[in-house]
N, C-alpha and C. Protein backbone atom coordinates (compact mmCIF):
# COMPACT_ATOMS: atom_id res chain seq x y z
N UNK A 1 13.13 -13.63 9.52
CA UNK A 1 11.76 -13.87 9.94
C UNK A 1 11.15 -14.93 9.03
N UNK A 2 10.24 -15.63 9.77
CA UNK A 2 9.49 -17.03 8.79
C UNK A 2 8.53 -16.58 8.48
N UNK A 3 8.30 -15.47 8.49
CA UNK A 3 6.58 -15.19 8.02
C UNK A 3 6.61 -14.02 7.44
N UNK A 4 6.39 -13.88 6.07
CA UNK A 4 5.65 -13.39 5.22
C UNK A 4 5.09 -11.72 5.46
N UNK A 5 4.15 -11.91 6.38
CA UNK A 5 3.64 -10.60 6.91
C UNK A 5 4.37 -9.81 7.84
N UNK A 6 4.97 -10.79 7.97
CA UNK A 6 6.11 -9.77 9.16
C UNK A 6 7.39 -9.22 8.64
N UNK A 7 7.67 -10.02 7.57
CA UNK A 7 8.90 -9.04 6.60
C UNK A 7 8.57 -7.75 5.86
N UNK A 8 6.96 -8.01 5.90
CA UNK A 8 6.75 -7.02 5.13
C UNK A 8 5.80 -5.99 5.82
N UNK A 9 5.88 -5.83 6.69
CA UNK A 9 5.78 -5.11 7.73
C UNK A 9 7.14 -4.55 8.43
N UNK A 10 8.00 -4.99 8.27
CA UNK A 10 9.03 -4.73 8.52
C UNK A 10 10.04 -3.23 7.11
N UNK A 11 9.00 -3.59 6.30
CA UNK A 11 9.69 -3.18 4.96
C UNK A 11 9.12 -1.72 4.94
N UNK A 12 7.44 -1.84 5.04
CA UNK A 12 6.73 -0.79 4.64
C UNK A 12 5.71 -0.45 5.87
N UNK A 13 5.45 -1.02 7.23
CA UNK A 13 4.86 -1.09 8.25
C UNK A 13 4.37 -0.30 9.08
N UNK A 14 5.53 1.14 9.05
CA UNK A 14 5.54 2.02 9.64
C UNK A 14 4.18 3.15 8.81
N UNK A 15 3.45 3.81 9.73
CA UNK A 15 2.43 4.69 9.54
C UNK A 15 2.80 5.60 8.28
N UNK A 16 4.36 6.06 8.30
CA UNK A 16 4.28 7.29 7.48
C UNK A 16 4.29 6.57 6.31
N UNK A 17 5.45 5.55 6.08
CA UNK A 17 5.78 5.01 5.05
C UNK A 17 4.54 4.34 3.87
N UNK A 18 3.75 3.96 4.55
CA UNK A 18 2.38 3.70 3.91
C UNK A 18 1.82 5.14 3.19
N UNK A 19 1.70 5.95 3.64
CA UNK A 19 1.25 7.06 3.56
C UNK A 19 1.60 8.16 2.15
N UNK A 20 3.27 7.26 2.43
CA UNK A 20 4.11 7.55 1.34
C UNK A 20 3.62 7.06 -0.33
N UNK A 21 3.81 5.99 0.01
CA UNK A 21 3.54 5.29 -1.04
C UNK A 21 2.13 5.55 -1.61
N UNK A 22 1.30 5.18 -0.45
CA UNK A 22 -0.15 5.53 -1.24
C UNK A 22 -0.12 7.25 -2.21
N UNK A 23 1.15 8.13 -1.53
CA UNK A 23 1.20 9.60 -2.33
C UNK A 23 1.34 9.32 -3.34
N UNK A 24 2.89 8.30 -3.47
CA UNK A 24 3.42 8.29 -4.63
C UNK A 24 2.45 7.35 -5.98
N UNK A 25 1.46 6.54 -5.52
CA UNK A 25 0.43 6.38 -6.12
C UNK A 25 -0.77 6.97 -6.56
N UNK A 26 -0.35 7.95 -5.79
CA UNK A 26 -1.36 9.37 -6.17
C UNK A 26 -0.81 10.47 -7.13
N UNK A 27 0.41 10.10 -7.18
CA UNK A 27 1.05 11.59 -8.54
C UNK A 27 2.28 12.01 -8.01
N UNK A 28 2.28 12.16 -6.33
CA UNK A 28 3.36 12.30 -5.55
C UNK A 28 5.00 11.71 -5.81
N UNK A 29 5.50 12.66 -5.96
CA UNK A 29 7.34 12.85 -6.87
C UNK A 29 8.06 12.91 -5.76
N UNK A 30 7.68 14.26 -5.61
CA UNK A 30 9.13 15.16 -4.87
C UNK A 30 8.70 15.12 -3.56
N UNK A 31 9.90 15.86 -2.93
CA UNK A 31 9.89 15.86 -1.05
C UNK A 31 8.83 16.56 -0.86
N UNK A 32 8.75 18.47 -1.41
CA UNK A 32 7.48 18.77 -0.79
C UNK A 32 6.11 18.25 -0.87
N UNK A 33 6.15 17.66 -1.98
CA UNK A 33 4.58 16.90 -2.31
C UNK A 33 4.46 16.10 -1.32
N UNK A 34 5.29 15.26 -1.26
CA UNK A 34 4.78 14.19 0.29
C UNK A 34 5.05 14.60 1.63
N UNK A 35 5.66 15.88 1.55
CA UNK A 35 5.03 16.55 3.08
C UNK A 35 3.81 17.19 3.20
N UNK A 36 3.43 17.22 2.05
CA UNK A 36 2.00 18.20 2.18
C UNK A 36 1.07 16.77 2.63
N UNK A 37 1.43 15.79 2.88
CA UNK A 37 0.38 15.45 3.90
C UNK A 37 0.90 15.28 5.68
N UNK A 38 1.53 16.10 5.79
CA UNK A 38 2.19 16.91 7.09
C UNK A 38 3.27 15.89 8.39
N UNK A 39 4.15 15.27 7.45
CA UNK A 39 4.91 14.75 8.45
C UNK A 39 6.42 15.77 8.38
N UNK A 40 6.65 15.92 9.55
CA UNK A 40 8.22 16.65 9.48
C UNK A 40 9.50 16.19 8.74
N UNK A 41 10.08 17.22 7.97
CA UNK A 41 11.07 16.83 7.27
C UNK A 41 12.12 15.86 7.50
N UNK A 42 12.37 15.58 8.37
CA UNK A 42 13.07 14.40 9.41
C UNK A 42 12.64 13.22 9.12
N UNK A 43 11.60 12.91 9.43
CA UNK A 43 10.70 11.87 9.52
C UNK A 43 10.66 11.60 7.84
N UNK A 44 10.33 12.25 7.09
CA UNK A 44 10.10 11.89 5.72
C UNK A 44 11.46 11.59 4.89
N UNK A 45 12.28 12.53 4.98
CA UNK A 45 13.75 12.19 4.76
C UNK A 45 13.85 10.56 5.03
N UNK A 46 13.36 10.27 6.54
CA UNK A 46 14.46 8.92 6.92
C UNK A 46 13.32 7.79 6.15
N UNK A 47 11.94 7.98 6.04
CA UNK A 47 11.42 7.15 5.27
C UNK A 47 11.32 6.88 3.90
N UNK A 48 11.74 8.32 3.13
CA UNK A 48 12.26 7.80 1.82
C UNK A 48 13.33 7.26 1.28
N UNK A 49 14.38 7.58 2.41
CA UNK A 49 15.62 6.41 2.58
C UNK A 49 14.96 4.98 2.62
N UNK A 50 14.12 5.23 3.83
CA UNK A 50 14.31 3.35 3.53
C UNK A 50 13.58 2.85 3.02
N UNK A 51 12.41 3.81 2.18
CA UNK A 51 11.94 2.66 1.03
C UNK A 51 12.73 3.03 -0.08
N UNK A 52 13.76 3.72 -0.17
CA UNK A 52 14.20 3.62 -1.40
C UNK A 52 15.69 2.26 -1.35
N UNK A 53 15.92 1.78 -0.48
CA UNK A 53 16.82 0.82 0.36
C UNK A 53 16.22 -0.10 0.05
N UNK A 54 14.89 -0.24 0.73
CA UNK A 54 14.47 -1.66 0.31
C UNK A 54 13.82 -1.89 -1.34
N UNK A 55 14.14 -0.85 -2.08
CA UNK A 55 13.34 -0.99 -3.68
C UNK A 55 12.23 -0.82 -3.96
N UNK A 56 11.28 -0.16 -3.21
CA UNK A 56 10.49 0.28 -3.52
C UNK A 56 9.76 1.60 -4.13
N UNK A 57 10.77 2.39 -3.79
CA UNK A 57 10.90 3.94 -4.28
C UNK A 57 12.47 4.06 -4.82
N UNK A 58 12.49 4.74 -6.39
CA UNK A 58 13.50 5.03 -6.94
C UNK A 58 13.82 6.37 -6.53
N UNK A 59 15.05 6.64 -6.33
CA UNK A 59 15.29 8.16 -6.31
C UNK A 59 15.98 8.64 -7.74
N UNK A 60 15.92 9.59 -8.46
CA UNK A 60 15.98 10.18 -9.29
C UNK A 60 16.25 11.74 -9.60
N UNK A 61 17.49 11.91 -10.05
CA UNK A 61 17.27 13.43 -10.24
C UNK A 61 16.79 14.45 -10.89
N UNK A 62 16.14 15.17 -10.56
CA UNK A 62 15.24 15.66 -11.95
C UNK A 62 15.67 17.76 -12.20
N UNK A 63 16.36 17.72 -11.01
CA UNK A 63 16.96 18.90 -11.18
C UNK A 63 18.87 19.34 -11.15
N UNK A 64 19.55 19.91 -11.99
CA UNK A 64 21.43 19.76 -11.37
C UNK A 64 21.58 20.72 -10.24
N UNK A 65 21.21 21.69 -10.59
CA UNK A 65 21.44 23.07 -9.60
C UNK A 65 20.16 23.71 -8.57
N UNK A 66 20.39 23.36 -7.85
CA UNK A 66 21.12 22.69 -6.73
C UNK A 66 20.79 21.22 -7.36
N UNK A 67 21.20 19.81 -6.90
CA UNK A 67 20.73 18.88 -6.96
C UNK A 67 18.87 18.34 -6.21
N UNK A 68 18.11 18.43 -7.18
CA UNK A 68 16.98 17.59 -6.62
C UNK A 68 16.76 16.39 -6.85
N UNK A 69 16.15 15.43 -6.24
CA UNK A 69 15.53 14.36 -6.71
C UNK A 69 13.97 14.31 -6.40
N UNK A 70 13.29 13.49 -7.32
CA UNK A 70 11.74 12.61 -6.96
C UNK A 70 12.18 11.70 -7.27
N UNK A 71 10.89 11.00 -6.55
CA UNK A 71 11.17 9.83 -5.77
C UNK A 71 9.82 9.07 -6.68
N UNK A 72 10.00 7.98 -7.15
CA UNK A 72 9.03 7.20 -8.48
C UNK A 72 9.26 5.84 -7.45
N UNK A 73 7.94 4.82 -7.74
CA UNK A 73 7.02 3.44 -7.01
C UNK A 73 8.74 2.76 -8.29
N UNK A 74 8.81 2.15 -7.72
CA UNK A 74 9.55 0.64 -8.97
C UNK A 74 8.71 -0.33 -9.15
N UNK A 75 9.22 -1.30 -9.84
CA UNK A 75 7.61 -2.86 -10.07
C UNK A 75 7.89 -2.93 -8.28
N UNK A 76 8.50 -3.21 -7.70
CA UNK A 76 8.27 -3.53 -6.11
C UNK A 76 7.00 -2.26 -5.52
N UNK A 77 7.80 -1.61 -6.05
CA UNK A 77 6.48 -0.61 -5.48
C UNK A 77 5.01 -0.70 -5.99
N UNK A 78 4.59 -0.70 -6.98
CA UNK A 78 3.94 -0.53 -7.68
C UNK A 78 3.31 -2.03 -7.49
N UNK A 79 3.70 -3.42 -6.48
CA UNK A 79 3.15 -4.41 -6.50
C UNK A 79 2.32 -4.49 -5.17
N UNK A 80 2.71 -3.04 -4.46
CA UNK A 80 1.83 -2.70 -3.48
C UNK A 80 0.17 -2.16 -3.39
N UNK A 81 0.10 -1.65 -4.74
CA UNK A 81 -1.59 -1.41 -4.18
C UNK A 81 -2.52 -1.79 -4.31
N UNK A 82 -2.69 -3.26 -4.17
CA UNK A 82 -3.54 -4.30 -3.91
C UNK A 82 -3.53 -4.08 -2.46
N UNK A 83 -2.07 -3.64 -1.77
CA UNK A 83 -2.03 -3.64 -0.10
C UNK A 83 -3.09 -2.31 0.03
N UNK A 84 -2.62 -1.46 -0.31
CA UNK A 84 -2.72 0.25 -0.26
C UNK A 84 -4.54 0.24 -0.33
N UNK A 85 -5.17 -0.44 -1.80
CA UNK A 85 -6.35 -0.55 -1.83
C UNK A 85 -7.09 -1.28 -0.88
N UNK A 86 -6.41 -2.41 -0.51
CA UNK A 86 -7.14 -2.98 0.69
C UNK A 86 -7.54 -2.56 2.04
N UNK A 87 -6.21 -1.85 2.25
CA UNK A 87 -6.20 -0.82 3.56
C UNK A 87 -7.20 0.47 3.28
N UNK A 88 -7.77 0.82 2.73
CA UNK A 88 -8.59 1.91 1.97
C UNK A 88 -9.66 1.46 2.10
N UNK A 89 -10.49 0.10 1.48
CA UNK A 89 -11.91 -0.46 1.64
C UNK A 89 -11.83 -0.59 3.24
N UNK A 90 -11.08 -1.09 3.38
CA UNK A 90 -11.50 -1.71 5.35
C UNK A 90 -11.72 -0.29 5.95
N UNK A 91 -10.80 0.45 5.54
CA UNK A 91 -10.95 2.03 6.27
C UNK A 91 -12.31 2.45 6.57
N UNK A 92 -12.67 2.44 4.75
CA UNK A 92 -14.15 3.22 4.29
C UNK A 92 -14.87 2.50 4.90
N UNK A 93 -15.17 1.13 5.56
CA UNK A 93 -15.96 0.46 6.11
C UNK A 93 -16.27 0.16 7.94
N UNK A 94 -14.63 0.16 8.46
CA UNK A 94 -14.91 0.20 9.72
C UNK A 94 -13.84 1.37 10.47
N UNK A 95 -13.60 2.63 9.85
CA UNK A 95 -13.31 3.82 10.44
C UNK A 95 -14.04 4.62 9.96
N UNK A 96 -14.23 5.69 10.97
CA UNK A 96 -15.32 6.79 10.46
C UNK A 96 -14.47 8.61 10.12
N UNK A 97 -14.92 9.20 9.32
CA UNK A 97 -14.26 10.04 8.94
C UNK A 97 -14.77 10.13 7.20
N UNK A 98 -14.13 11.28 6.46
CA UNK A 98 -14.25 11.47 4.88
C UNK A 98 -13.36 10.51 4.63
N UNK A 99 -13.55 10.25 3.40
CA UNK A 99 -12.22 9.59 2.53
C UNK A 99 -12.08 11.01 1.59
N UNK A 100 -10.82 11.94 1.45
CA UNK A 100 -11.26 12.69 0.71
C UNK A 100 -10.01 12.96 -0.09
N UNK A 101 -9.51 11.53 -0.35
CA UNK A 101 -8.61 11.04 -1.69
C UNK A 101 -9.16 10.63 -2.41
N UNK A 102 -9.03 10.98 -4.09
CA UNK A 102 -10.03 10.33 -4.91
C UNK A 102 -9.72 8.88 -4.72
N UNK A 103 -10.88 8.43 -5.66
CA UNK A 103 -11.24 7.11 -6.07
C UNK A 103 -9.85 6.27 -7.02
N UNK A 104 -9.96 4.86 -7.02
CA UNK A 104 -8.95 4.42 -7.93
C UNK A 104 -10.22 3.71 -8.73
N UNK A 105 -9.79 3.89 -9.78
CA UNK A 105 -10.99 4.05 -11.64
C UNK A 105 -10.25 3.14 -11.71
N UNK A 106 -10.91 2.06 -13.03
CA UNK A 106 -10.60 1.21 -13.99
C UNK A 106 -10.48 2.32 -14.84
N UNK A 107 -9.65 2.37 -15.65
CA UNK A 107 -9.55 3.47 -17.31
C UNK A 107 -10.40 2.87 -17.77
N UNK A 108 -10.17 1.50 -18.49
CA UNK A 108 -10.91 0.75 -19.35
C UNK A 108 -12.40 1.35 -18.98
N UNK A 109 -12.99 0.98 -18.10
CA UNK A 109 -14.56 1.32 -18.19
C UNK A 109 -15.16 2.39 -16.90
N UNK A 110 -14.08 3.27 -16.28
CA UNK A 110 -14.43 4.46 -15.50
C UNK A 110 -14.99 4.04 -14.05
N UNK A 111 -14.72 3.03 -13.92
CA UNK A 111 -15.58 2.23 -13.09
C UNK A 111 -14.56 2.45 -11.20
N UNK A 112 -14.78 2.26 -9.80
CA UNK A 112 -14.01 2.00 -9.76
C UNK A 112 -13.61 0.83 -8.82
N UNK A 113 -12.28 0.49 -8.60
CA UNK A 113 -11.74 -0.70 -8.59
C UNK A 113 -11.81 -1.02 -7.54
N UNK A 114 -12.17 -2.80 -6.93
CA UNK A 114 -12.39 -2.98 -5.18
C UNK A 114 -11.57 -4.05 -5.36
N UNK A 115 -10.90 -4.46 -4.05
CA UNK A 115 -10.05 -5.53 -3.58
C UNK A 115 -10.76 -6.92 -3.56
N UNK A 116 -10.12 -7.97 -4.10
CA UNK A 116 -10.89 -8.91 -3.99
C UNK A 116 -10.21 -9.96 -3.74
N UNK A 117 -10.55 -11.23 -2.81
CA UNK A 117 -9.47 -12.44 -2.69
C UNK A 117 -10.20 -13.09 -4.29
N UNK A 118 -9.06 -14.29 -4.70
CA UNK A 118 -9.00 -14.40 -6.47
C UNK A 118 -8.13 -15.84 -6.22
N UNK A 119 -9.22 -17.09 -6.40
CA UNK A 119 -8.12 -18.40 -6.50
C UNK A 119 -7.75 -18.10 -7.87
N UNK A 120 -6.21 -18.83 -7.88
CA UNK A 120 -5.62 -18.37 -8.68
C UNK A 120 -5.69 -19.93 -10.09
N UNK A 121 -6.25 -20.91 -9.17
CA UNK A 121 -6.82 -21.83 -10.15
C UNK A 121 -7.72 -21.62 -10.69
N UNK A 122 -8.72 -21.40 -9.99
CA UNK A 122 -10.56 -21.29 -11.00
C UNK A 122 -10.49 -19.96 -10.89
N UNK A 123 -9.85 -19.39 -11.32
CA UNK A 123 -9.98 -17.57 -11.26
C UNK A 123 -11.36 -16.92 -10.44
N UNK A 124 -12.08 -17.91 -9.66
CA UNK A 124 -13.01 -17.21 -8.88
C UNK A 124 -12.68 -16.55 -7.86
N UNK A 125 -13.63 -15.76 -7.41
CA UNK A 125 -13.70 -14.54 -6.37
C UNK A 125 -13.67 -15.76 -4.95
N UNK A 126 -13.38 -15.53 -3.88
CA UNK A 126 -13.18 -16.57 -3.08
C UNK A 126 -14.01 -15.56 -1.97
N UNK A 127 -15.22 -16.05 -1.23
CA UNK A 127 -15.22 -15.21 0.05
C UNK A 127 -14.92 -15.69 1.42
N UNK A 128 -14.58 -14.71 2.15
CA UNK A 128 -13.95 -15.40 3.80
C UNK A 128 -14.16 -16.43 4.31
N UNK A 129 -15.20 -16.82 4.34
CA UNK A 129 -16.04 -17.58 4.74
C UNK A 129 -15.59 -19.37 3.89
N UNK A 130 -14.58 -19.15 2.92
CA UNK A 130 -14.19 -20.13 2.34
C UNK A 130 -12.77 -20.45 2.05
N UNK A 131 -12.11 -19.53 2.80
CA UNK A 131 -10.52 -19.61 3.43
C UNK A 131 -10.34 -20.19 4.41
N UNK A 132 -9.27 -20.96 4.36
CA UNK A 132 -8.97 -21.64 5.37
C UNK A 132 -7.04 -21.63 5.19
N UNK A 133 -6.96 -22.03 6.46
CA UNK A 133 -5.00 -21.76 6.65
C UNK A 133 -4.26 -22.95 5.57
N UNK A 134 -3.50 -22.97 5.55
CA UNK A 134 -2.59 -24.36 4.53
C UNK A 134 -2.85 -25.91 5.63
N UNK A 135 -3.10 -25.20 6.95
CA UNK A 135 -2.91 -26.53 7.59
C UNK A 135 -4.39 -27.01 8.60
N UNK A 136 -5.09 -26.55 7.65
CA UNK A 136 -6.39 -26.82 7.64
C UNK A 136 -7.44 -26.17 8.78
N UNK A 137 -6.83 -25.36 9.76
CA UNK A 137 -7.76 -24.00 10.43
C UNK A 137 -8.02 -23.13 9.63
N UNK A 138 -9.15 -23.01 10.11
CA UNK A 138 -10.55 -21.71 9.05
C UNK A 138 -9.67 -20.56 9.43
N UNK A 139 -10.24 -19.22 8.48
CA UNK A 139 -9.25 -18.40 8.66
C UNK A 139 -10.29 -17.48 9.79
N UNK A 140 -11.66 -17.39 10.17
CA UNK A 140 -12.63 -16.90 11.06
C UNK A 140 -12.04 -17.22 12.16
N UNK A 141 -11.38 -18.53 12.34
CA UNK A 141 -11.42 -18.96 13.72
C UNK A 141 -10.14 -18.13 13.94
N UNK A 142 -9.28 -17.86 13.41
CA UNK A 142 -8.08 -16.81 13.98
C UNK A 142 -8.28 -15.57 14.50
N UNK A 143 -9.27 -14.82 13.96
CA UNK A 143 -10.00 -13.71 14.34
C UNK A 143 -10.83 -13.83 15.76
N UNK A 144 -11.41 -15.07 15.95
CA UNK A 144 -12.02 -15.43 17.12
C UNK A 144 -13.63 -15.26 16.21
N UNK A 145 -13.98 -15.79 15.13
CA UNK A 145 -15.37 -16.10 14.42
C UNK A 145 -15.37 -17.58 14.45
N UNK A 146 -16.96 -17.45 14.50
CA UNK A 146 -17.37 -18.63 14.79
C UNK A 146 -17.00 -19.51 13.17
N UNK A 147 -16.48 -20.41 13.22
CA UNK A 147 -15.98 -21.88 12.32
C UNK A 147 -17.23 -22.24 11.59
């Protein structure tokens, strides 16, 4: 695939698998912990296979008898929740319902943390409204907003 968003959608795309990860960014180890947000053992089995395939989840054994494993984010994983957080603000903003996963805190100052686009030259905050594609279409007008 030539595009970017579509490999990686391809990687982590699927409903549960997100779901996953955001656990395992929540404290979430082992198999029963990430069924307790209620997908069937089947289903979770075949998705911690394949993020642990594509490197994003380590498997690990943490018990001999019987054999267990948990399942730990790797730097691949763990370079996801800029995604995870982003998908979270848009939620809290244009789906309705609780959010009734905690918050993600700054340690440093208790504060907590929001998604932000960030040129990576002038380290400024960039807003929508001042993106545009590499090949010079606004990024509004893809959405169907007015230019």
């Amino acid at each position: 695939m030539d595009c970017a968003i579509a490999r990686t959608l391809d990687a982590v795309g699927e409903w549960w698998s997100l779901l996953i990860i955001r656990d395992a960014f929540l404290g979430a180890r082992r198999f029963e912990e990430f069924k307790a947000s209620g997908m069937a053992d089947n289903i979770l089995a075949a998705r911690l296979k394949r993020l642990t395939a594509e490197g994003i989840l380590e498997r690990r054994p943490y018990q001999a008898r019987p054999v267990r494993h948990e399942y730990v984010l790797t730097e691949k994983g763990h370079a996801l929740l800029p995604v995870i957080a982003a998908l979270r603000e848009w939620g809290k903003i244009w789906t309705t319902g609780p959010d009734a996963r905690p918050p993600l805190i700054h340690e440093a100052c208790g504060h907590t943390v929001t998604v932000a686009l960030t040129c990576p030259h002038c380290k400024r905050n960039v807003a929508i409204a001042e993106v545009r594609a590499g090949d010079g279409s606004r990024a509004q007008a893809a959405v169907g907003a007015d230019a």
